[in-house]
Protein backbone atom coordinates (compact mmCIF):
# COMPACT_ATOMS: atom_id res chain seq x y z
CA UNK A 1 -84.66 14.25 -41.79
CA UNK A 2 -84.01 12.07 -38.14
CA UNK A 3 -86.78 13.89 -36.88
CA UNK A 4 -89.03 12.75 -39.57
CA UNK A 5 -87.56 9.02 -39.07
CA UNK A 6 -87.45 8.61 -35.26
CA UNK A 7 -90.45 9.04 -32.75
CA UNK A 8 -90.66 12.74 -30.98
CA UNK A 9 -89.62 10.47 -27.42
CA UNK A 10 -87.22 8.58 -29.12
CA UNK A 11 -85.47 11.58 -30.25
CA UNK A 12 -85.93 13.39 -26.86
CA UNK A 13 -84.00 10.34 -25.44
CA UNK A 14 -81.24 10.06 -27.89
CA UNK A 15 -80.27 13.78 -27.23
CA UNK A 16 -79.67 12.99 -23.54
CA UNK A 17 -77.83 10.20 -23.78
CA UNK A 18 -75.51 11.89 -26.24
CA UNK A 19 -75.28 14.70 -23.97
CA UNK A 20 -74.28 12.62 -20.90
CA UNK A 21 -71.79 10.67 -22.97
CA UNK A 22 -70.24 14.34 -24.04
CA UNK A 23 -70.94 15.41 -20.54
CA UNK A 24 -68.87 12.08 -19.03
CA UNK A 25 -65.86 12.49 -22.04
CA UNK A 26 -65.83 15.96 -21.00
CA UNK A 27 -65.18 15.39 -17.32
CA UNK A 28 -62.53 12.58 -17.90
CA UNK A 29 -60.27 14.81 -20.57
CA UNK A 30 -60.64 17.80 -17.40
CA UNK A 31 -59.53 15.40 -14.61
CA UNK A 32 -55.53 15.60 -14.70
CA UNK A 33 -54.40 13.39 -11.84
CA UNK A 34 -50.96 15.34 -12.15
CA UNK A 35 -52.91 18.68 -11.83
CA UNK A 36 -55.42 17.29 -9.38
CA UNK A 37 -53.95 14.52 -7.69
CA UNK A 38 -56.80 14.63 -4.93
CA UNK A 39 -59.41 13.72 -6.95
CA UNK A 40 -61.09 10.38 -6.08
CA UNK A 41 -60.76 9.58 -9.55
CA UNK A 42 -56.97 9.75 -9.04
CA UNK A 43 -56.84 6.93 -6.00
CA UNK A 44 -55.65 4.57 -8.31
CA UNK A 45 -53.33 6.18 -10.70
CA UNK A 46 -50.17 5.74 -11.52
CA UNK A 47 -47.03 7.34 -12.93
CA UNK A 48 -46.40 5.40 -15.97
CA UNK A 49 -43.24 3.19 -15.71
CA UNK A 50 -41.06 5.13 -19.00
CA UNK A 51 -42.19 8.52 -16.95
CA UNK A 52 -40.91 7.36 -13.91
CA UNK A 53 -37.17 5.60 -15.88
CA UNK A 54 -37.02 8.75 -17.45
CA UNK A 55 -37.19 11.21 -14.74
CA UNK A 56 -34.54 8.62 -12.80
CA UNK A 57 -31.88 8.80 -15.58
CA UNK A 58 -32.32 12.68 -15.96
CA UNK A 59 -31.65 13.52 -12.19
CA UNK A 60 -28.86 10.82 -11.88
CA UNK A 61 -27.69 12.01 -15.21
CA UNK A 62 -26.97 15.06 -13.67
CA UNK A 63 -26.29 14.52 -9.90
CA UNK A 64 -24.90 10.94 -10.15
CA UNK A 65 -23.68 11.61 -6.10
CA UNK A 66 -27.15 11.91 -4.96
CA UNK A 67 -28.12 8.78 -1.95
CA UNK A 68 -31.04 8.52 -4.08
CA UNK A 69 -28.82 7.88 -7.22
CA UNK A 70 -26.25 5.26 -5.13
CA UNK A 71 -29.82 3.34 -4.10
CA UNK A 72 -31.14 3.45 -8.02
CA UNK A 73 -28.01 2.24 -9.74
CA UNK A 74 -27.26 -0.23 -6.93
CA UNK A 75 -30.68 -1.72 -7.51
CA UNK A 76 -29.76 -1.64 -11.06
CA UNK A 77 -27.05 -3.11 -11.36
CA UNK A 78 -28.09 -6.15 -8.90
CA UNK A 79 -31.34 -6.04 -10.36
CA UNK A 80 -32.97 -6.25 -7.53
CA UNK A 81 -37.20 -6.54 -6.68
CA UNK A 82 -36.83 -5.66 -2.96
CA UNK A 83 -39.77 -2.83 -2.25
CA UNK A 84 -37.26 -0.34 -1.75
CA UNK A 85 -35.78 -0.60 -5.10
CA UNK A 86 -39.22 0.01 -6.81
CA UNK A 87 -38.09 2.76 -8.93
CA UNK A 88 -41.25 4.75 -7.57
CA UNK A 89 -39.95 4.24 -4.22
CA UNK A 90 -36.36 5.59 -5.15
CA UNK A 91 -38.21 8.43 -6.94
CA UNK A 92 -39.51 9.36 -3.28
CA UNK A 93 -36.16 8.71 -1.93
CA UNK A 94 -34.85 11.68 -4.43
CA UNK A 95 -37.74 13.97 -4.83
CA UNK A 96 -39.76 14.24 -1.55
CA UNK A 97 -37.19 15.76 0.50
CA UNK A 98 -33.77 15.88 -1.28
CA UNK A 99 -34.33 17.51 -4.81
CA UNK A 100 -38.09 18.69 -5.07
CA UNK A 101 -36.94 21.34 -7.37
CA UNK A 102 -35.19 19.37 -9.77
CA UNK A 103 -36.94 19.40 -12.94
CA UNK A 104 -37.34 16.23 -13.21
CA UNK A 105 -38.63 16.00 -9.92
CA UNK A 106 -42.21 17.82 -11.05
CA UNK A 107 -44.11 14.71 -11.97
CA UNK A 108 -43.52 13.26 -8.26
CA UNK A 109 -44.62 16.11 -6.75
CA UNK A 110 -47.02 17.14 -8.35
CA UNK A 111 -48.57 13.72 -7.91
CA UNK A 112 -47.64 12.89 -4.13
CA UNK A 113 -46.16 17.03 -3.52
CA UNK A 114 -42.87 16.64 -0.90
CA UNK A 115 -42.59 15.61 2.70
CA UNK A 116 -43.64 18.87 4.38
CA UNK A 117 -47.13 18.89 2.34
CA UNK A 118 -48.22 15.61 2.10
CA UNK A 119 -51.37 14.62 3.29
CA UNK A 120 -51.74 10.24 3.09
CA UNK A 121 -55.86 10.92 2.54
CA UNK A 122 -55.82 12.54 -0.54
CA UNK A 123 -52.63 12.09 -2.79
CA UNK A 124 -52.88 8.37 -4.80
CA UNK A 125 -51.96 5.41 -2.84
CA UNK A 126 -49.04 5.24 -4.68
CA UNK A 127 -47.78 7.85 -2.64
CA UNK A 128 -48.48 5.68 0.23
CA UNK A 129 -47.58 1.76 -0.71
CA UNK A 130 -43.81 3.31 -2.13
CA UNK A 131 -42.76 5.88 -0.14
CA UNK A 132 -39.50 7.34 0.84
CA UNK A 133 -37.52 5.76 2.93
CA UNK A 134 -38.05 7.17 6.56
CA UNK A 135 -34.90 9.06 7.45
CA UNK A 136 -33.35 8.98 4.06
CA UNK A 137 -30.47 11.24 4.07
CA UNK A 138 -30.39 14.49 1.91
CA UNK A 139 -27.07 14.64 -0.72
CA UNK A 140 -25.58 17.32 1.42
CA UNK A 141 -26.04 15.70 5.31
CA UNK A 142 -24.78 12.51 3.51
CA UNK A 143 -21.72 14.35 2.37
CA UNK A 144 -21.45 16.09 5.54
CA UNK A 145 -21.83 13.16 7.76
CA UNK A 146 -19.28 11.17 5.69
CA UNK A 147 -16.59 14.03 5.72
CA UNK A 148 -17.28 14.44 9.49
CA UNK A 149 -17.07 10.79 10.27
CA UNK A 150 -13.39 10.50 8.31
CA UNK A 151 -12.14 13.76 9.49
CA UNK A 152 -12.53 12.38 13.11
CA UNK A 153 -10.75 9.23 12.12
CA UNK A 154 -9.65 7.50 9.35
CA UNK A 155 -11.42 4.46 8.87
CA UNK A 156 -11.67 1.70 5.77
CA UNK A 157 -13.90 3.21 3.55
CA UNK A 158 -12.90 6.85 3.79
CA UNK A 159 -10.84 6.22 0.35
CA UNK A 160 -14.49 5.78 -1.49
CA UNK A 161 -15.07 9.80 -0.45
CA UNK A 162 -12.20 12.10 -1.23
CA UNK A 163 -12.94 15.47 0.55
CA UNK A 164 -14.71 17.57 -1.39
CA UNK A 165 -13.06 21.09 -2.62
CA UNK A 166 -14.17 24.33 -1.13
CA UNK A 167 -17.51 25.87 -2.23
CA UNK A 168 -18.32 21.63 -3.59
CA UNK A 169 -22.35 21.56 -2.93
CA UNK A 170 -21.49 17.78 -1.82
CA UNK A 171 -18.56 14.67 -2.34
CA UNK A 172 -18.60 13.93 -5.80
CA UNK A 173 -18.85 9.93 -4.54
CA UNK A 174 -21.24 7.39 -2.96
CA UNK A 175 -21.84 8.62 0.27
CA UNK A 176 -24.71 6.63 0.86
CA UNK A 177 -22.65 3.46 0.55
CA UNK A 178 -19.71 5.00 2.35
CA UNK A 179 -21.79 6.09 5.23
CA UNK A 180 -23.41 2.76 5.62
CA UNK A 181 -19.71 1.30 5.51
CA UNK A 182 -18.40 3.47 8.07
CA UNK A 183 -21.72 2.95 10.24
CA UNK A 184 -21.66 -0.53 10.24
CA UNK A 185 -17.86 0.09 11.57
CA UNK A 186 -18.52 1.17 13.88
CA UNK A 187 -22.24 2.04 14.47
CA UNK A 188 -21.75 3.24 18.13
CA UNK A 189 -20.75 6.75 16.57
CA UNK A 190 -22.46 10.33 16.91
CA UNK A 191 -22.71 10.66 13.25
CA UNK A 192 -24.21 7.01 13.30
CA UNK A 193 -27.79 8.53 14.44
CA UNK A 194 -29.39 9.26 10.66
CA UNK A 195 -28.37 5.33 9.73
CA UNK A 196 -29.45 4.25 12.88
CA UNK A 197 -33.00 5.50 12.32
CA UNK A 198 -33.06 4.78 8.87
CA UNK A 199 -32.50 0.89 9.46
CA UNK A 200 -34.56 0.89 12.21
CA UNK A 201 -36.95 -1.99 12.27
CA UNK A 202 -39.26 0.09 14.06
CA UNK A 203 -39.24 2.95 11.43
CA UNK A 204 -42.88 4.15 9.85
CA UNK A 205 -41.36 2.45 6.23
CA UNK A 206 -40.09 -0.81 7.84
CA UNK A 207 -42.74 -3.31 7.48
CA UNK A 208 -43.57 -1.60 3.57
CA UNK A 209 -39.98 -1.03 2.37
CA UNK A 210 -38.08 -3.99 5.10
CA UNK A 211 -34.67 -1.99 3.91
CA UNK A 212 -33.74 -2.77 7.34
CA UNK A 213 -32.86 -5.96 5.89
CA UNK A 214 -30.85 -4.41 3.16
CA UNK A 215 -26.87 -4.29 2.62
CA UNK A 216 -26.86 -0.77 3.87
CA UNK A 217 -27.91 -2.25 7.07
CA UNK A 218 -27.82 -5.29 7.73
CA UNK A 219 -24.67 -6.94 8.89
CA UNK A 220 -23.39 -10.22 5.75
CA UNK A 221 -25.70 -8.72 3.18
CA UNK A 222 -23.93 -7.82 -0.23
CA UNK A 223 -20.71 -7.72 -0.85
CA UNK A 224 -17.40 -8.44 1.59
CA UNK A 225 -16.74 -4.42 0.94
CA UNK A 226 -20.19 -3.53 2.09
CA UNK A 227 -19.53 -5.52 5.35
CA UNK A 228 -16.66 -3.96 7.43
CA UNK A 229 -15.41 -5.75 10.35
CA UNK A 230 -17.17 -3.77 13.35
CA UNK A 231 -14.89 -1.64 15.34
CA UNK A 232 -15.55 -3.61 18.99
CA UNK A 233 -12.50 -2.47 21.77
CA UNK A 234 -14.01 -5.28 23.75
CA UNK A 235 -13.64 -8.91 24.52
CA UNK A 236 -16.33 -10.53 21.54
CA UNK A 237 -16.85 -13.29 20.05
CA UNK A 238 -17.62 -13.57 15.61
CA UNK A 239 -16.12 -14.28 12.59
CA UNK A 240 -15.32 -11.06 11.43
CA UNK A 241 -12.18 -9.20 12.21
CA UNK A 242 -9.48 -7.72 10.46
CA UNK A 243 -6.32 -9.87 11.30
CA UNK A 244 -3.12 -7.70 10.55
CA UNK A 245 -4.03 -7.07 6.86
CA UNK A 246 -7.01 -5.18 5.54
CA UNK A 247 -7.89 -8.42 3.12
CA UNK A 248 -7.60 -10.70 6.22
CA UNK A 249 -10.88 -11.19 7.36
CA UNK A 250 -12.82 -14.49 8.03
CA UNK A 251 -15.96 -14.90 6.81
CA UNK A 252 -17.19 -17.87 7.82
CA UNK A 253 -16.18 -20.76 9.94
CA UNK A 254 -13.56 -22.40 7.58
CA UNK A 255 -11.81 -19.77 7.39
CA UNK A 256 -12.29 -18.45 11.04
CA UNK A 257 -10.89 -22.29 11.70
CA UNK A 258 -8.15 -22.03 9.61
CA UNK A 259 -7.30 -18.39 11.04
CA UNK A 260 -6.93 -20.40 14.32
CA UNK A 261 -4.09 -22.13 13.57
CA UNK A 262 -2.38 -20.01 11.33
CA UNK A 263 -2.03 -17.92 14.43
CA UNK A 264 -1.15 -20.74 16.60
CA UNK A 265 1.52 -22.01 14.31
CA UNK A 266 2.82 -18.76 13.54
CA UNK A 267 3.10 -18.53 17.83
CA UNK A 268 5.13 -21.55 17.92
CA UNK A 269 7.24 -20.31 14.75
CA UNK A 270 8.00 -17.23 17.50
CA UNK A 271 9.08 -19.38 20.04
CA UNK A 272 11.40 -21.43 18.06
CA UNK A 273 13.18 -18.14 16.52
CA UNK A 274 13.16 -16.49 20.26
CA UNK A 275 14.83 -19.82 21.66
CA UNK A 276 16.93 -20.50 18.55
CA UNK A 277 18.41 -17.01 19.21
CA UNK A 278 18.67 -17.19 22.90
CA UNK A 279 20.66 -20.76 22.30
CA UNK A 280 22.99 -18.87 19.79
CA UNK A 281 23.91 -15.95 22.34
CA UNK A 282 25.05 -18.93 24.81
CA UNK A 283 26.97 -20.23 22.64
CA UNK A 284 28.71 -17.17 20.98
CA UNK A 285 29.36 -16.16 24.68
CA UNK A 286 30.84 -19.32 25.36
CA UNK A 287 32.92 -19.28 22.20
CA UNK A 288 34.14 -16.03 23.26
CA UNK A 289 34.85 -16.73 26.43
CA UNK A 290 36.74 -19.94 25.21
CA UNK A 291 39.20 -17.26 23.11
CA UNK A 292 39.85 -15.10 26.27
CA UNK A 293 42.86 -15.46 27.92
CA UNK A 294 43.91 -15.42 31.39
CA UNK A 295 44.95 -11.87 31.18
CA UNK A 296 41.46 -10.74 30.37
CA UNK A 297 39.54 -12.84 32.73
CA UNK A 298 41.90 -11.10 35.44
CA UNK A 299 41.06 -7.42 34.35
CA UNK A 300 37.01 -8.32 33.52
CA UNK A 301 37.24 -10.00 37.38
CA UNK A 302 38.72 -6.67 38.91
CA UNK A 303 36.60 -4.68 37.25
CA UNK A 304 33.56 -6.31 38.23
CA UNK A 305 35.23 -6.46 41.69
CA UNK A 306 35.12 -2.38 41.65
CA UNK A 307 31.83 -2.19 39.95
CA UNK A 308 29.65 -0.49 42.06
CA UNK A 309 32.08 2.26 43.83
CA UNK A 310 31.86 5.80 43.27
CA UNK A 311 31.32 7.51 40.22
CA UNK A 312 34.84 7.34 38.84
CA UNK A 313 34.86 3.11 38.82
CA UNK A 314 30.95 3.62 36.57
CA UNK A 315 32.99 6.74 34.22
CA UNK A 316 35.86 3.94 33.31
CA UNK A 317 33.07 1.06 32.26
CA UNK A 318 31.68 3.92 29.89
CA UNK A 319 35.02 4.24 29.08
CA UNK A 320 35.90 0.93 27.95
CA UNK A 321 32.47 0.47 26.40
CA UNK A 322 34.07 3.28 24.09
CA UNK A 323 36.91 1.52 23.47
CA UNK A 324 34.97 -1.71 22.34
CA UNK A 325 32.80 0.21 20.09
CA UNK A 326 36.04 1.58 18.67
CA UNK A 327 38.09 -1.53 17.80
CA UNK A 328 37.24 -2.91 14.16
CA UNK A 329 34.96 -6.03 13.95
CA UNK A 330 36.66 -9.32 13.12
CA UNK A 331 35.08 -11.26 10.06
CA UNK A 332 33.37 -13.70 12.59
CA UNK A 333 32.06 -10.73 14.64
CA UNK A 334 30.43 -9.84 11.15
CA UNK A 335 28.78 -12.73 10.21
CA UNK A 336 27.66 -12.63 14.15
CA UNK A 337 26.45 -9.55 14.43
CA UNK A 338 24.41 -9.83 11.08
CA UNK A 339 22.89 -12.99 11.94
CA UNK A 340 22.07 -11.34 15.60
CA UNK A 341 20.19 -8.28 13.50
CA UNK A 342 18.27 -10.82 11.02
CA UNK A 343 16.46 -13.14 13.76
CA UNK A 344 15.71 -9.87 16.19
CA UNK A 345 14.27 -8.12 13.44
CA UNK A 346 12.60 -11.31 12.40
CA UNK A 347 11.71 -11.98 16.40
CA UNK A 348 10.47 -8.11 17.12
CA UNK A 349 8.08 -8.18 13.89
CA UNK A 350 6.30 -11.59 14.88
CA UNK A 351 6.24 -10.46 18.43
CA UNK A 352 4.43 -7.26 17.77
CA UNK A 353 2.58 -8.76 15.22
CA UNK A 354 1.07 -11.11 17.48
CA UNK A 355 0.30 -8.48 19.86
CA UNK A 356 -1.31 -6.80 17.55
CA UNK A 357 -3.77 -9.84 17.12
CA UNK A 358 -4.61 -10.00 20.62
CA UNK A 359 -5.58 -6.56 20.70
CA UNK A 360 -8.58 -7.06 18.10
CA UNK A 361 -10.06 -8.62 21.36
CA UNK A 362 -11.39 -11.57 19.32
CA UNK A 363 -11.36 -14.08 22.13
CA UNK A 364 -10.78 -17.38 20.25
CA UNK A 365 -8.17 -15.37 18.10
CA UNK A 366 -6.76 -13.86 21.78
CA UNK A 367 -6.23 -17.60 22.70
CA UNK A 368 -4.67 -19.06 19.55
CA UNK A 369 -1.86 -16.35 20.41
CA UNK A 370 -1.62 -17.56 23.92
CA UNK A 371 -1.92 -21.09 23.62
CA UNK A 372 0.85 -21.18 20.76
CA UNK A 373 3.12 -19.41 23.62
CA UNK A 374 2.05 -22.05 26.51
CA UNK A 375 2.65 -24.83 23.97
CA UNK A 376 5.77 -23.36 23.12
CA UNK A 377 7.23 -23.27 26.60
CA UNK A 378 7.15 -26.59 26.80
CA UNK A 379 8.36 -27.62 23.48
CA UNK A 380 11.68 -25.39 23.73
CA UNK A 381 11.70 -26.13 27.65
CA UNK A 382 15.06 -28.54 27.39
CA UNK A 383 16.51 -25.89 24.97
CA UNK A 384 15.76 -22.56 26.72
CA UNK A 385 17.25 -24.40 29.73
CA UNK A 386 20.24 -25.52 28.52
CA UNK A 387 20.75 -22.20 26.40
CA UNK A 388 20.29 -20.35 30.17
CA UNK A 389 22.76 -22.72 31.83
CA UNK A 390 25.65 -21.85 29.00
CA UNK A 391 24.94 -18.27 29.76
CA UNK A 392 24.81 -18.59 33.34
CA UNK A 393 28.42 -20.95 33.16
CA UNK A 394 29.48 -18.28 30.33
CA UNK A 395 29.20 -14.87 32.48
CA UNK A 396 29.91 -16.55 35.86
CA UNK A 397 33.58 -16.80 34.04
CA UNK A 398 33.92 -13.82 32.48
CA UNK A 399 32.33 -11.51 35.13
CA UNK A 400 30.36 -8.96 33.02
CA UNK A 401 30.64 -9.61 30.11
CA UNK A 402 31.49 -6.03 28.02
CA UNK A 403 30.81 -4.30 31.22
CA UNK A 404 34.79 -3.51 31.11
């Protein structure tokens, strides 16, 4: 019946076009860009995004510990558009080296295949324009770098990774934001050497991922946890350094400012409770001296006349130290005594304290410390003086005084 309604060449024609359009259908349904991810019809194509959320959840479902995993929820929870936190990109991070066996790992490779089989000219450019990050660190070196790093020493940020129990495949935390914690700590470190190429700003993925500028690496980016004060046993200068307490750290110059002279006035505070103490020894002395009678000054002055003899003159000061530790305290040698143990332990904390300030080799922090001590010289000059003079007046009276 079509023959007898369309021209002989007409019908001729109509047969090869439907054949080509068969012919064409045919060869799109064959092409598989997952099977044959090298043919040039598959330059262009790309993962669909629900593929590429789903295969994400399923492996962090599973191994939630995974530097891959720390990256994707990180960038999830921040909602972040930074290159690297294209979820394609963190797919790469998790599949092309780390966990290419991982079920849900078989639509990435498949498409792009894994690090050691790659070939740039004939995967999609996909594969190319979100890669993995160059140096990425597998699960297990991340573990192992982390548990190596905190075995050596202890640092802030070891509490994030417990140590893992024997036969563990990895720590059971985030050990790619520990390591980049304990890196930026102190960055200087052997273990430091997978970080150090992975933020490198001369890296193969720098200029297409720029996670060199990310809070994993860069120093002030994300949060104050993220941003450890660096580890420097040098003379620096900066804002941030721990002072004496792990939540003491200035940030910025407000607070660096106001640091300052917290330091400085807790320096003077020293002074005052050195001299105040100093003054009250002088004055107890001369107290006690004032209740001595002429007796005792006569036996102190002969014994500090035979002070210095043979061995039998040094046994009998021993001796009559014995004898003083023996007698019972009077009430006022009480109060005294616990008034003497209140501002030393008051005087010894702030004095070590301070020393421990100096030593985070900050140098305006290093100064605040020594110019509260300079200032305080001369502020407590007249009293230290006068508190030396009593004692000087007190023990040129009563010899030695305790020495027996």
């Amino acid at each position: 019946m079509l023959q007898s309604l369309v021209p002989p060449k007409a019908s001729a024609l109509l047969v090869v076009l439907l054949a080509l359009t068969a012919g064409s259908q045919v060869q799109a349904q064959a092409v598989d860009c997952l099977v044959t991810p090298s043919d040039p019809s598959c330059v262009s194509f790309v993962l669909p995004p629900a593929t590429v959320t789903a295969d994400l959840e399923g492996l962090c479902t599973q191994m939630p510990y995974m530097p891959g995993c720390s990256l994707y929820s990180s960038c999830k929870t921040a909602s972040k558009t930074d290159q690297w936190c294209t979820p394609f990109s963190v797919l790469a991070d998790i599949c092309s080296v780390d966990m290419p066996m991982m079920k849900d790992c078989k639509n990435y490779v498949a498409l792009c295949g894994t690090a050691a089989n790659q070939t740039a000219a004939s995967r999609p450019s996909i594969c190319k324009s979100a890669p993995m990050i160059e140096a990425f660190p597998t699960t297990k070196n991340a573990s192992a770098l982390v548990i190596d790093i905190c075995t050596e020493m202890d640092m802030a940020g070891c509490e994030r990774c417990p140590k893992p129990p024997p036969g563990a495949y990895a720590a059971n935390c985030d050990t790619l934001g520990t390591y980049a914690i304990l890196c930026k700590a102190m960055p200087e470190m052997s273990q430091c050497a997978t970080w150090k190429t992975m933020c490198s700003t001369s890296s193969a993925t720098a200029s297409s991922l720029s996670f060199q500028s990310s809070e994993y690496c860069a120093a002030g980016v994300g949060s104050p946890d993220m941003n450890p004060p660096a580890m420097r046993m040098y003379f620096h200068l900066g804002f941030a350094d721990y002072v004496l307490f792990e939540k003491w750290v200035p940030r910025n110059q407000s607070q660096y400012v106001g640091t300052w002279f917290a330091l400085f006035f807790l320096t003077l505070f020293f002074q005052t409770i050195s001299t105040y103490r100093t003054c009250l020894e002088a004055r107890w002395a001369e107290e006690q001296a004032a209740e001595n009678d002429e007796t005792s000054k006569s036996d102190s002055s002969e014994r500090l006349t035979s002070f210095g003899g043979d061995g039998k003159h040094r046994s009998s000061i021993f001796m009559h130290w014995i004898q003083l530790w023996r007698q019972p305290w009077s009430l006022k040698e009480v109060k005294q005594n616990v008034i003497r143990a209140i501002l030393t332990f008051v005087e010894t904390t702030l004095g070590y304290a301070l020393m421990l300030v100096t030593m985070t080799f900050n140098v305006p922090l290093f100064f605040a410390v020594i110019v509260g001590l300079t200032v305080g010289s001369v502020v407590f000059s007249r009293q230290r003086s006068a508190g030396v003079a009593r004692g000087d007046s007190n023990s040129s009276a009563t010899g030695c005084a305790g020495c027996g």
